[in-house]
N, C-alpha and C. Protein backbone atom coordinates (compact mmCIF):
# COMPACT_ATOMS: atom_id res chain seq x y z
N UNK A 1 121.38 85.74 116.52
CA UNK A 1 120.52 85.29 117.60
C UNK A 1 119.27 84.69 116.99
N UNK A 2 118.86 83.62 117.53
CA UNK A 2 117.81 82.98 116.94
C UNK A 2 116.45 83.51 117.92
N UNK A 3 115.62 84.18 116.84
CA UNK A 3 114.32 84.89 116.81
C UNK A 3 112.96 83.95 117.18
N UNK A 4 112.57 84.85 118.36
CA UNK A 4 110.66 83.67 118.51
C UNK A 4 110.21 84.21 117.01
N UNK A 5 109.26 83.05 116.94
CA UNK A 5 108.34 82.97 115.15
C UNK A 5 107.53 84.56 115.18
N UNK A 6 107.26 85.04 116.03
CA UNK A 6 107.10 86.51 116.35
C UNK A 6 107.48 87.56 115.42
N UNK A 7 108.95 87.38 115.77
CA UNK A 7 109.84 88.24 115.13
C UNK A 7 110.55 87.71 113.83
N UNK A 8 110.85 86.36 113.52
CA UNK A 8 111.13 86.07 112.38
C UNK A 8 111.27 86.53 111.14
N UNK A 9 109.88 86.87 110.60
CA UNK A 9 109.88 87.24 109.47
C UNK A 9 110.28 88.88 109.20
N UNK A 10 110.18 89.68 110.81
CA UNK A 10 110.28 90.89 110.24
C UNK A 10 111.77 90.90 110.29
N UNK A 11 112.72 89.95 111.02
CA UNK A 11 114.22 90.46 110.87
C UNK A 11 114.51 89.77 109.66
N UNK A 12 113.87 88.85 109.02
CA UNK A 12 114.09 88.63 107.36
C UNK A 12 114.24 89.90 106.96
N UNK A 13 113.01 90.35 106.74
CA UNK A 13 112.47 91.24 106.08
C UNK A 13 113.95 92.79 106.13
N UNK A 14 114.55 92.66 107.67
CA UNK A 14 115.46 93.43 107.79
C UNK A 14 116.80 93.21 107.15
N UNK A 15 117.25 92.14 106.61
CA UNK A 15 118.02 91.52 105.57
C UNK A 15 118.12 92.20 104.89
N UNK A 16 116.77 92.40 104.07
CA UNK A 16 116.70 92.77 102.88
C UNK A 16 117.06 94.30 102.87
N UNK A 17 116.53 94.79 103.80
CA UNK A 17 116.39 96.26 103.97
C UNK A 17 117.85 96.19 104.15
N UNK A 18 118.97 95.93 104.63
CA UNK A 18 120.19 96.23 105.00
C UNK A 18 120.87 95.82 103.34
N UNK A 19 120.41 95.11 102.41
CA UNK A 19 121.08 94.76 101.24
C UNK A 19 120.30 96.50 100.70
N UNK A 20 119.44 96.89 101.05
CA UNK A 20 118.91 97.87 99.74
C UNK A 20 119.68 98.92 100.11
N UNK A 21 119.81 99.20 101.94
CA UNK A 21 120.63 100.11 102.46
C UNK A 21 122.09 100.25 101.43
N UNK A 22 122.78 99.30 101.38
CA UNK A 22 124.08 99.03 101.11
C UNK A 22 124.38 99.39 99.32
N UNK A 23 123.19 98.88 98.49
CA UNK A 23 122.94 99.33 97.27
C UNK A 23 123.16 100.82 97.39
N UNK A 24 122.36 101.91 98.16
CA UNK A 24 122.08 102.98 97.95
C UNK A 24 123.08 103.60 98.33
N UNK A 25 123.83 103.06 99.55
CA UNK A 25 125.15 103.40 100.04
C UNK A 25 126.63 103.50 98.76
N UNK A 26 126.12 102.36 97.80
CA UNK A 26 127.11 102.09 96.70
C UNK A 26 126.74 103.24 95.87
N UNK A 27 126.01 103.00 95.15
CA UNK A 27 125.22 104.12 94.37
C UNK A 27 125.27 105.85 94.61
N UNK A 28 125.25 106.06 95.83
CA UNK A 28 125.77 107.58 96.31
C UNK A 28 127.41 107.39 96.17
N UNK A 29 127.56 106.66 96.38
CA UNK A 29 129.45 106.71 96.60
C UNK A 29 130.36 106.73 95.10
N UNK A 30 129.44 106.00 94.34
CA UNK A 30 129.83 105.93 93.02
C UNK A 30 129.75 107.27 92.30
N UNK A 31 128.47 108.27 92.78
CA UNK A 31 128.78 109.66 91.90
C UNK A 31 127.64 109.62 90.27
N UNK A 32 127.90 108.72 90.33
CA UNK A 32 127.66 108.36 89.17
C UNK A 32 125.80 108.52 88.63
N UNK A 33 125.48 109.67 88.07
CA UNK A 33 123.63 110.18 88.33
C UNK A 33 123.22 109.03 87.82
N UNK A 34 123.31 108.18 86.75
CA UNK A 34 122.44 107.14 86.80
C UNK A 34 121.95 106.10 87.61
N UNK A 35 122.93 105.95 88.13
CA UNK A 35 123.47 104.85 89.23
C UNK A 35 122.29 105.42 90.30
N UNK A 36 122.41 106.60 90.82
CA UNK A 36 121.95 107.74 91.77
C UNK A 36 120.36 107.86 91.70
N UNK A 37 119.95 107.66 90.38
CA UNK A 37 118.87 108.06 89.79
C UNK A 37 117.82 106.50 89.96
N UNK A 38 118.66 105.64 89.67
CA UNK A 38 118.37 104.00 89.64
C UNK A 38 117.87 103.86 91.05
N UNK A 39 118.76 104.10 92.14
CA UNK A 39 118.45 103.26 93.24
C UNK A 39 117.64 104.45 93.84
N UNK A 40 117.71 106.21 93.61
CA UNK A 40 116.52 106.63 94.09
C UNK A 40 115.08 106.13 93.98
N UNK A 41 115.20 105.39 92.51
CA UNK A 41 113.22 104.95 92.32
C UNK A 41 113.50 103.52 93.17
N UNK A 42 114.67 102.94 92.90
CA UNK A 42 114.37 101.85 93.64
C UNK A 42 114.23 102.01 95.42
N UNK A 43 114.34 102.73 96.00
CA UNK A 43 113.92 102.96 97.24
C UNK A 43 112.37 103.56 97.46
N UNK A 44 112.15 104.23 96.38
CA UNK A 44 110.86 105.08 96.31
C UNK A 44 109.52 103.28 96.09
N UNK A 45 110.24 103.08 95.54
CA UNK A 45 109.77 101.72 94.97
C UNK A 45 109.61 100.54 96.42
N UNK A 46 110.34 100.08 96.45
CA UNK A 46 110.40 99.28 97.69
C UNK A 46 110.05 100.05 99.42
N UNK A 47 109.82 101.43 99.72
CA UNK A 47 109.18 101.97 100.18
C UNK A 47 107.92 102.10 100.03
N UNK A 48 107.34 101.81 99.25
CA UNK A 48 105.56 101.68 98.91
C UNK A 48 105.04 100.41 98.50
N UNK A 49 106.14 99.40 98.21
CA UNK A 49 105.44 98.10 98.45
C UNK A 49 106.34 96.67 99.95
N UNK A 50 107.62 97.48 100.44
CA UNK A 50 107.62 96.74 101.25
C UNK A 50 107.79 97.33 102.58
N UNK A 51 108.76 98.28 102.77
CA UNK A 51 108.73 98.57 103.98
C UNK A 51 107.57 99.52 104.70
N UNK A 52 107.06 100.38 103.59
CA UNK A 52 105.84 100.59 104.58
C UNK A 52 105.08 99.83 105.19
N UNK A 53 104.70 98.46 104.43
CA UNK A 53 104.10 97.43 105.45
C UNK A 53 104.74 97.05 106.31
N UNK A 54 106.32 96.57 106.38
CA UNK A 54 107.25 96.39 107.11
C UNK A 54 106.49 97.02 108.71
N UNK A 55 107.00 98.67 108.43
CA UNK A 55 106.52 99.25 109.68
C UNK A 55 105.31 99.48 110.28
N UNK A 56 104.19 99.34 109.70
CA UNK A 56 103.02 99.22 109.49
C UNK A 56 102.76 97.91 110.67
N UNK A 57 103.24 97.14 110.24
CA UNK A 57 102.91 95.98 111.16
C UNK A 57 103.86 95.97 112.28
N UNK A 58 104.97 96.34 112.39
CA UNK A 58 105.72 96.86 113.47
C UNK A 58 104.96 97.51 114.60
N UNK A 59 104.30 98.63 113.47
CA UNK A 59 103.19 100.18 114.29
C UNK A 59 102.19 99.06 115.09
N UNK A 60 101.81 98.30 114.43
CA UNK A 60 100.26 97.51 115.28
C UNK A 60 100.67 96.55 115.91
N UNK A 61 101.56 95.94 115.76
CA UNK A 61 101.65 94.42 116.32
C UNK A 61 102.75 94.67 117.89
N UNK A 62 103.63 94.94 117.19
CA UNK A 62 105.17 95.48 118.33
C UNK A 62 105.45 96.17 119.05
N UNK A 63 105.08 97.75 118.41
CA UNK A 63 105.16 98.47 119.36
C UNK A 63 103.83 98.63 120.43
N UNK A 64 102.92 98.69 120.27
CA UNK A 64 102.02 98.62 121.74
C UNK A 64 102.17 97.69 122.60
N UNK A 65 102.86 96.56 122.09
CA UNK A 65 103.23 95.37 123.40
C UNK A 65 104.37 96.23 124.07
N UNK A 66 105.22 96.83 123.24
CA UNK A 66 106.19 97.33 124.12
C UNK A 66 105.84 98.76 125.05
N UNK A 67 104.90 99.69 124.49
CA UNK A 67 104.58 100.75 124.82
C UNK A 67 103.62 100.22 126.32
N UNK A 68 102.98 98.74 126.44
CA UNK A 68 102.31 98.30 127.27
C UNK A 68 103.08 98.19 128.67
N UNK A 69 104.27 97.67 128.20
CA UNK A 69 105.38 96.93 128.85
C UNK A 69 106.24 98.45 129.66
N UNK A 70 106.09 100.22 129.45
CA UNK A 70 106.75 100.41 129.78
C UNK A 70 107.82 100.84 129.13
N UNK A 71 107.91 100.61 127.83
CA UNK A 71 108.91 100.91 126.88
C UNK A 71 108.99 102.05 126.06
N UNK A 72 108.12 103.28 126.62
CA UNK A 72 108.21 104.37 125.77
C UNK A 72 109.01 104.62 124.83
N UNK A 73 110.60 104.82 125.66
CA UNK A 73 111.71 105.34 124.89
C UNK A 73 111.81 104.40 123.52
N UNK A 74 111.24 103.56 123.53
CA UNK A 74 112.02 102.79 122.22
C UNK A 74 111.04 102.61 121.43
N UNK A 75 109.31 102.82 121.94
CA UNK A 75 108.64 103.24 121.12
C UNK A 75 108.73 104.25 120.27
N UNK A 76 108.95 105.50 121.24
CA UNK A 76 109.61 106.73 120.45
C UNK A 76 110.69 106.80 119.49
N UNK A 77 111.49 106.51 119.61
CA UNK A 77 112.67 105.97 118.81
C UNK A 77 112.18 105.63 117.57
N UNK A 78 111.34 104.55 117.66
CA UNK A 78 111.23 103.59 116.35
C UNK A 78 110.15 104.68 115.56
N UNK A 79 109.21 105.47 116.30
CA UNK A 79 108.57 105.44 115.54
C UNK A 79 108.68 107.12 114.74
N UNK A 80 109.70 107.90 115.49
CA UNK A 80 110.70 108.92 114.96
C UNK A 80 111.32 108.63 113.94
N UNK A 81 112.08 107.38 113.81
CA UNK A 81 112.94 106.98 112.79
C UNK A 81 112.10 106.40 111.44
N UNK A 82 110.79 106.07 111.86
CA UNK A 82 110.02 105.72 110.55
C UNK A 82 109.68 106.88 110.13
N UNK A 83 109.30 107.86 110.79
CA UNK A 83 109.06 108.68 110.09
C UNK A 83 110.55 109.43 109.61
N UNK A 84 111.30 109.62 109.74
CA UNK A 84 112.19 110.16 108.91
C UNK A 84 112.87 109.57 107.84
N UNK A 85 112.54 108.03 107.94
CA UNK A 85 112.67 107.07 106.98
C UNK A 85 112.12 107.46 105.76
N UNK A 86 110.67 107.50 105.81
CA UNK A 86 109.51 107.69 104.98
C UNK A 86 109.73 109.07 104.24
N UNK A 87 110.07 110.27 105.10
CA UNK A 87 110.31 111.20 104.70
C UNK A 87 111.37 111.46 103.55
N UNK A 88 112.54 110.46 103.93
CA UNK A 88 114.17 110.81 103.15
C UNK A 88 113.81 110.09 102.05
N UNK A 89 112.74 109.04 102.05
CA UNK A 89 112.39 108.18 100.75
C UNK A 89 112.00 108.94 99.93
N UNK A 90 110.97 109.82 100.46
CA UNK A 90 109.76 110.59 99.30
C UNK A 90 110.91 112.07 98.68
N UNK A 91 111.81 112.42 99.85
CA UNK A 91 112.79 113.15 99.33
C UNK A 91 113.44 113.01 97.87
N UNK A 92 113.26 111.47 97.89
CA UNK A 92 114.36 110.91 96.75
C UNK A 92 113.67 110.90 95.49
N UNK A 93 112.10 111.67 95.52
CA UNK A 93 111.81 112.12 93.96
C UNK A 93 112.92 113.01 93.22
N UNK A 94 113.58 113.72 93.95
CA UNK A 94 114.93 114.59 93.39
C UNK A 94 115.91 113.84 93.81
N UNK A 95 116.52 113.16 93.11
CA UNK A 95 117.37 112.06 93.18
C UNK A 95 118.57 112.95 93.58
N UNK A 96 119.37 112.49 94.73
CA UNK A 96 120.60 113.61 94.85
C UNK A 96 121.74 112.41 95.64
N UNK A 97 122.77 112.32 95.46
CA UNK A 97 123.88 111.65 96.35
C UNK A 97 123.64 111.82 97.61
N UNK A 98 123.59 112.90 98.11
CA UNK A 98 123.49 112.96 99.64
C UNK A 98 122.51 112.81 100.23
N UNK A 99 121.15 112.35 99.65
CA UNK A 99 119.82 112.76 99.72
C UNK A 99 119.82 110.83 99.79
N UNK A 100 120.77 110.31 98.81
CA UNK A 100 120.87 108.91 98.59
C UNK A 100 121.73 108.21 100.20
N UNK A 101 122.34 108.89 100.25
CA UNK A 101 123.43 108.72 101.51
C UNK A 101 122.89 108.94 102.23
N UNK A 102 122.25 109.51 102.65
CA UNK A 102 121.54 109.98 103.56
C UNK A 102 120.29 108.99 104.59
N UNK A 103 119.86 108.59 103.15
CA UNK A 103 118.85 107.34 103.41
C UNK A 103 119.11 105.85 103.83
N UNK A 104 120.60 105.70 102.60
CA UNK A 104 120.84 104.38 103.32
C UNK A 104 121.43 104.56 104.65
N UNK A 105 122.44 105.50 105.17
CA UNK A 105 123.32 105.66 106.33
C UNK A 105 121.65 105.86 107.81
N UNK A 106 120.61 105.90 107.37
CA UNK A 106 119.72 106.09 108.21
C UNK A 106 118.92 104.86 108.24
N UNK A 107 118.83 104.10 107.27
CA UNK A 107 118.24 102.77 107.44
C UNK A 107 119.26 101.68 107.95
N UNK A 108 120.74 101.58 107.50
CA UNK A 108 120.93 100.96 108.09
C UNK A 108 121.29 100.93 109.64
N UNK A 109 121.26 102.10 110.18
CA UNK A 109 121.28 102.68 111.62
C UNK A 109 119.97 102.16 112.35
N UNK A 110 118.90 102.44 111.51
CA UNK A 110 117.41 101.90 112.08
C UNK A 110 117.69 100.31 111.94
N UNK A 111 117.58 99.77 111.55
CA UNK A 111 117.48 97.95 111.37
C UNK A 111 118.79 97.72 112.30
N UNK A 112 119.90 98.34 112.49
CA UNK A 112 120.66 97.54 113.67
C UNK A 112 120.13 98.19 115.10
N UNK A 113 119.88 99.42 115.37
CA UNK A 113 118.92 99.86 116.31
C UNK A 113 117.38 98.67 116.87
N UNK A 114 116.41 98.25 115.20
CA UNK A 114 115.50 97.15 115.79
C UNK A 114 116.09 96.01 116.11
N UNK A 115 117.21 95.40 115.49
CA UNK A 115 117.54 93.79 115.36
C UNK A 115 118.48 93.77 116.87
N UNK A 116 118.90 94.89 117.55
CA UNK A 116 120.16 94.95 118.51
C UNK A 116 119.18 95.33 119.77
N UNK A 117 118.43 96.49 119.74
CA UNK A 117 117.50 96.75 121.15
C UNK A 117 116.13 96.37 120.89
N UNK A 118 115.25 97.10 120.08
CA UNK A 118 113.83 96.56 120.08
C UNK A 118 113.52 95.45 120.80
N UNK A 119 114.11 94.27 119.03
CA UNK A 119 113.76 93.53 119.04
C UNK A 119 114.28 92.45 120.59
N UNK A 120 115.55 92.76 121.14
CA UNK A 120 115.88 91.95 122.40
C UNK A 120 114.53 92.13 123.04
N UNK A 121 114.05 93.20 123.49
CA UNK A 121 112.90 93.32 124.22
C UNK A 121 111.72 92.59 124.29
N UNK A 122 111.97 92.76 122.43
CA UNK A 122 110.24 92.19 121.98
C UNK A 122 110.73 90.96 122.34
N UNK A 123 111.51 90.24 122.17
CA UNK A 123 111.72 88.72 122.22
C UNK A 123 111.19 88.19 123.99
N UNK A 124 111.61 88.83 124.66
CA UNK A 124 111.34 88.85 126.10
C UNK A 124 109.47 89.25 126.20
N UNK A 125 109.09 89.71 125.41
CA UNK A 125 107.40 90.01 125.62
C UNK A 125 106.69 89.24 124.74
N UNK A 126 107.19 88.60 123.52
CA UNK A 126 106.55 88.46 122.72
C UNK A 126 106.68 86.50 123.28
N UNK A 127 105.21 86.27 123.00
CA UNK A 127 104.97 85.24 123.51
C UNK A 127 105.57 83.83 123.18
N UNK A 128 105.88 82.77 123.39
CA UNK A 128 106.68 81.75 123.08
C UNK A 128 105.54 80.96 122.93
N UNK A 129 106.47 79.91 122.17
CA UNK A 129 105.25 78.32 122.05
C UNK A 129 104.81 77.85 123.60
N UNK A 130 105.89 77.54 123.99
CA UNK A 130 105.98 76.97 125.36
C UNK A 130 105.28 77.81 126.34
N UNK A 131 104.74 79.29 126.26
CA UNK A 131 103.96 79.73 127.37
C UNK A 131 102.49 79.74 126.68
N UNK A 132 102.17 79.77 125.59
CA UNK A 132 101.13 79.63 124.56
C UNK A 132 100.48 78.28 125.03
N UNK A 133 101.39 77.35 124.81
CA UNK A 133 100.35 76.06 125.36
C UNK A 133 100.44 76.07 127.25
N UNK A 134 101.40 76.49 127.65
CA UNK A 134 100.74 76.80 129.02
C UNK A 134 99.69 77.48 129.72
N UNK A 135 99.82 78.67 128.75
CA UNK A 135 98.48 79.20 129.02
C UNK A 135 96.97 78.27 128.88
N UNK A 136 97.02 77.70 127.71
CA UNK A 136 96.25 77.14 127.11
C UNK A 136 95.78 75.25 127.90
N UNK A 137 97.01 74.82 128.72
CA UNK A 137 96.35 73.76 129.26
C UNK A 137 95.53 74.14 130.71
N UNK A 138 94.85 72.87 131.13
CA UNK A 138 94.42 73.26 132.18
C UNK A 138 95.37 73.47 133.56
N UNK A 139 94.77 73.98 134.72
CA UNK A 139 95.89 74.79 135.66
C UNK A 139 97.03 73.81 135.99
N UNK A 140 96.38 72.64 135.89
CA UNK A 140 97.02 71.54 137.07
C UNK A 140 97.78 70.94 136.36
N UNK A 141 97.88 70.77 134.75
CA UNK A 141 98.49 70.44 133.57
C UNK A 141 99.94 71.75 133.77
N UNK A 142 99.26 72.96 133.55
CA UNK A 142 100.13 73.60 132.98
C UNK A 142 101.32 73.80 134.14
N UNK A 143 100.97 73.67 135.55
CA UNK A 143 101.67 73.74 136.55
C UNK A 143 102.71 72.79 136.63
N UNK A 144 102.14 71.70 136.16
CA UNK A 144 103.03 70.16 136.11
C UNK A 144 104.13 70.20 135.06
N UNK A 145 103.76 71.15 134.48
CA UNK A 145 104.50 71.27 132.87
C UNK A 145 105.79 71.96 133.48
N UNK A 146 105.07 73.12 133.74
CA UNK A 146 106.16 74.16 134.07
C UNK A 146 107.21 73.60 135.59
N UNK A 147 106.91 72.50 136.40
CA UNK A 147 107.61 72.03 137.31
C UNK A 147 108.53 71.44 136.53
N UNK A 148 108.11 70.53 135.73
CA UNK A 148 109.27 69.72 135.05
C UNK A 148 110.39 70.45 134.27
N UNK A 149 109.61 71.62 133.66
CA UNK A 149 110.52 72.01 132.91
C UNK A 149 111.39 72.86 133.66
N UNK A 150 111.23 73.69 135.04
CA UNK A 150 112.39 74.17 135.79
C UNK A 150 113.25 72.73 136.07
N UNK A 151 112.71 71.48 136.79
CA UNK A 151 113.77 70.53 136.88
C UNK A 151 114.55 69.94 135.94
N UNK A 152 114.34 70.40 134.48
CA UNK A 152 115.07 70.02 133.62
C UNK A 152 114.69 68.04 133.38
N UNK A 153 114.11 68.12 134.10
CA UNK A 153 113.60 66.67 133.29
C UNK A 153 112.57 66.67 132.84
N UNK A 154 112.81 65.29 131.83
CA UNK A 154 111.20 65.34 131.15
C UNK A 154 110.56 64.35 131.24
N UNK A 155 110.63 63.84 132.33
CA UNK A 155 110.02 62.60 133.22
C UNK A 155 110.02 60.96 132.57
């Protein structure tokens, strides 16, 4: 589904998180402690320089439009799941398979949870170009705008 510039960069950003998911997913499955040991720092790692900002800006930007809107439940949701996110990360100073499994089978549950409900929502609240400059012309402009554009012509 193609994303308002809104949301863009953070379902990039969820890409990535679903490739690190899938690493850690390999890495527990393999058994193998180095392997285990590797992608524990690498989550510990990419948890303190990307996804905490990730959610961070989620926390300020996203969810209070939605919490504005009425959207408790999925405020709650998201912001339950960061924290247990954060938690299973810092877990992974004791690097363990299931501790590894654990994390990716929970991130990638969270990122199809934002990219599948959240974000539908946010897309519906989060402001468009086209109401941005409506807002922004004057009344009699923006009224004229918005006539044409229900008639589907563009005069």
């Amino acid at each position: 589904m193609k994303r308002s510039p809104a949301l863009i960069e953070l379902s990039r950003e969820h890409h990535q998180a679903l490739r690190l998911a899938l690493a850690a997913r390999r890495a527990a499955v393999s058994g193998a402690d180095e392997e285990v040991a590797a992608l524990a720092q690498q989550v510990r790692a990419l948890m303190a320089s990307e996804l905490e900002q990730h959610f961070c800006r989620e926390e300020a930007d996203l969810l209070p439009l939605l919490a504005a809107a009425g959207h408790a439940e999925l405020v709650t949701r998201t912001l339950a799941e960061h924290r247990l996110l954060r938690q299973s990360a810092a877990a992974l100073v004791s690097p363990q398979r299931g501790l590894l499994l654990a994390f990716a089978e929970l991130l990638q549950a969270h990122v199809r949870f934002e990219e599948r409900e959240l974000f539908e929502v946010g897309e519906r609240l989060a402001p468009s170009p086209d109401r941005v400059a409506a807002a922004a012309a004057p009344p009699g402009e923006a009224a004229a705008a918005a006539a044409i554009r229900a008639s589907g012509s563009r005069g």
